[in-house]
C-alpha atoms as a PDB file:
ATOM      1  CA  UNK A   1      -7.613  14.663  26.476  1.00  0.00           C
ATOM      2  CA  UNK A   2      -8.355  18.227  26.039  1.00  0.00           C
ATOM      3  CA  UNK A   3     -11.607  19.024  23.978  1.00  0.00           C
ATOM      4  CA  UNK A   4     -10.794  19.190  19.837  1.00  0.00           C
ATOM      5  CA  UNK A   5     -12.254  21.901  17.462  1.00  0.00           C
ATOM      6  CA  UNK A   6     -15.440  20.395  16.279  1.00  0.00           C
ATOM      7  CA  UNK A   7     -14.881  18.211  13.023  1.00  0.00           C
ATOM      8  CA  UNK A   8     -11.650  17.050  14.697  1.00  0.00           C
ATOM      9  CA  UNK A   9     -10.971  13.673  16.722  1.00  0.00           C
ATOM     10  CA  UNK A  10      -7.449  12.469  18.244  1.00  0.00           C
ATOM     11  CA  UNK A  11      -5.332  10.383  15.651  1.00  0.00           C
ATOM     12  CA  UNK A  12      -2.150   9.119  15.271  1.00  0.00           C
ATOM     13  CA  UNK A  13       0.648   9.200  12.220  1.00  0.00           C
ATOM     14  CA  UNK A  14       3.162   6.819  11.886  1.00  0.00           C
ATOM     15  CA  UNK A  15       6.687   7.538  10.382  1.00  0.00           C
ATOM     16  CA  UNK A  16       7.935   4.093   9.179  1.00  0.00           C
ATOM     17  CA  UNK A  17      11.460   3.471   9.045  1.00  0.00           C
ATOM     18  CA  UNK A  18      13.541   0.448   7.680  1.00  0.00           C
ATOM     19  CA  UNK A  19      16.613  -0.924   8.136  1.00  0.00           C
ATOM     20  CA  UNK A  20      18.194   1.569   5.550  1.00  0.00           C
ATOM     21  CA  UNK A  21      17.090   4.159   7.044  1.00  0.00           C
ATOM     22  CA  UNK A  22      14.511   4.695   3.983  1.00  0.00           C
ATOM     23  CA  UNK A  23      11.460   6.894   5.227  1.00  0.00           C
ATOM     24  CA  UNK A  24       7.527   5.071   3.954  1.00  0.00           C
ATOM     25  CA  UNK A  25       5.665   7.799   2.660  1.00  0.00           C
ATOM     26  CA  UNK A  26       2.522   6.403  -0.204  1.00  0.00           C
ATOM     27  CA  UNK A  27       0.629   8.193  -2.817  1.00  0.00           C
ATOM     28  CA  UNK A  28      -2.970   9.414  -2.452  1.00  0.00           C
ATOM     29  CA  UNK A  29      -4.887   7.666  -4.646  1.00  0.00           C
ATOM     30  CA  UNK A  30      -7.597  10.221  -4.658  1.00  0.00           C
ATOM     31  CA  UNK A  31      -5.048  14.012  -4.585  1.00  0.00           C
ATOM     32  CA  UNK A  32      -2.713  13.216  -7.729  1.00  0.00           C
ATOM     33  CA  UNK A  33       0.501  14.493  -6.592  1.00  0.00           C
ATOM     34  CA  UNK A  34      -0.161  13.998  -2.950  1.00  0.00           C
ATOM     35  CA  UNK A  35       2.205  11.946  -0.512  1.00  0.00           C
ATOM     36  CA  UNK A  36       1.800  11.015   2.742  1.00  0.00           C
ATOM     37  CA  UNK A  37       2.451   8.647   5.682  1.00  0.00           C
ATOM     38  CA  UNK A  38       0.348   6.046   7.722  1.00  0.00           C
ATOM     39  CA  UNK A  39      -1.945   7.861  10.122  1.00  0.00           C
ATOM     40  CA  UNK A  40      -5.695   7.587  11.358  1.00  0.00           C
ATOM     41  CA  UNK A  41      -8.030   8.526  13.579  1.00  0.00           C
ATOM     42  CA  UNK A  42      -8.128   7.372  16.925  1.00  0.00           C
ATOM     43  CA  UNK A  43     -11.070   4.531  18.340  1.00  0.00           C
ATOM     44  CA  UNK A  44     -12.951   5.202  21.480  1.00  0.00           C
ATOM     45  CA  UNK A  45     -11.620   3.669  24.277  1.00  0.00           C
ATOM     46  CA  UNK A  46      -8.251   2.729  21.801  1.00  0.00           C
ATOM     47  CA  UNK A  47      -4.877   3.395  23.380  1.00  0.00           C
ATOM     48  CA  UNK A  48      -2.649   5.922  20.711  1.00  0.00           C
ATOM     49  CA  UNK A  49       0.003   3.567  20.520  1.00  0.00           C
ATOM     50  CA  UNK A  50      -2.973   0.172  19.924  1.00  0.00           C
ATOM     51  CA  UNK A  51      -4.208   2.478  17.106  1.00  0.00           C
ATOM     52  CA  UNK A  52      -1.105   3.729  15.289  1.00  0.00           C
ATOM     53  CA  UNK A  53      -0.618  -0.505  15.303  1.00  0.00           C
ATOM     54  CA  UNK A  54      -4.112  -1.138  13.424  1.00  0.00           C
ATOM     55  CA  UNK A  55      -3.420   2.201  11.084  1.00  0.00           C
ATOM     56  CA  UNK A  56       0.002   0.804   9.880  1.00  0.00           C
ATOM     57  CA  UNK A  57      -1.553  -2.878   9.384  1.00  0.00           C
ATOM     58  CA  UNK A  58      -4.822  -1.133   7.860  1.00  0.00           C
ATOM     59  CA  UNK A  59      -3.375   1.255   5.353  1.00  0.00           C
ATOM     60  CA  UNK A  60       0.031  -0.822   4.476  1.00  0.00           C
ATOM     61  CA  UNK A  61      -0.141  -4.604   5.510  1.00  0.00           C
ATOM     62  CA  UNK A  62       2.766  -4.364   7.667  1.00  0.00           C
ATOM     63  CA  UNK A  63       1.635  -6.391  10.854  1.00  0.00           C
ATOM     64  CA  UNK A  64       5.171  -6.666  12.858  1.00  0.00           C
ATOM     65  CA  UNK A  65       6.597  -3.052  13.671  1.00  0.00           C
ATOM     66  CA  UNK A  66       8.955  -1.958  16.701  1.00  0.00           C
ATOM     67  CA  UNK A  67       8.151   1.356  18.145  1.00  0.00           C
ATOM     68  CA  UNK A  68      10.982   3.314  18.628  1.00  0.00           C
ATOM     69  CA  UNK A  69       8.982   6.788  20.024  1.00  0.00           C
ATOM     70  CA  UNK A  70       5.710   8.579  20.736  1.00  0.00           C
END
């Protein structure tokens, strides 16, 4: 992976959707007014698509997901 301005580190986002085609996106709790989806930094030694798995089950509960792309 090529080298990241400092104060940056590889992450993933996740755009979660259902069977409705409905897109997930969740309010900040700390920026009123702000929306966003799942996403998170990356883990050394993680795999993208092992951490976009924990970032989903971390920030939303969801534990059974099929990836569709990266």
């Amino acid at each position: 992976m090529e080298d990241l301005p400092q104060g940056y580190r590889p992450n993933v986002g996740v755009c979660l959707i259902n069977s409705d085609d409905q897109i997930f996106v969740a309010s900040r709790l700390n920026v009123p007014g702000a929306w966003q989806m799942p996403q998170g930094g990356i883990e050394d030694g993680e795999e993208p698509k092992s951490a976009a798995i924990r970032e989903l089950r971390e920030e939303t509960g969801i534990v059974s997901a099929e990836i569709i792309a990266e």
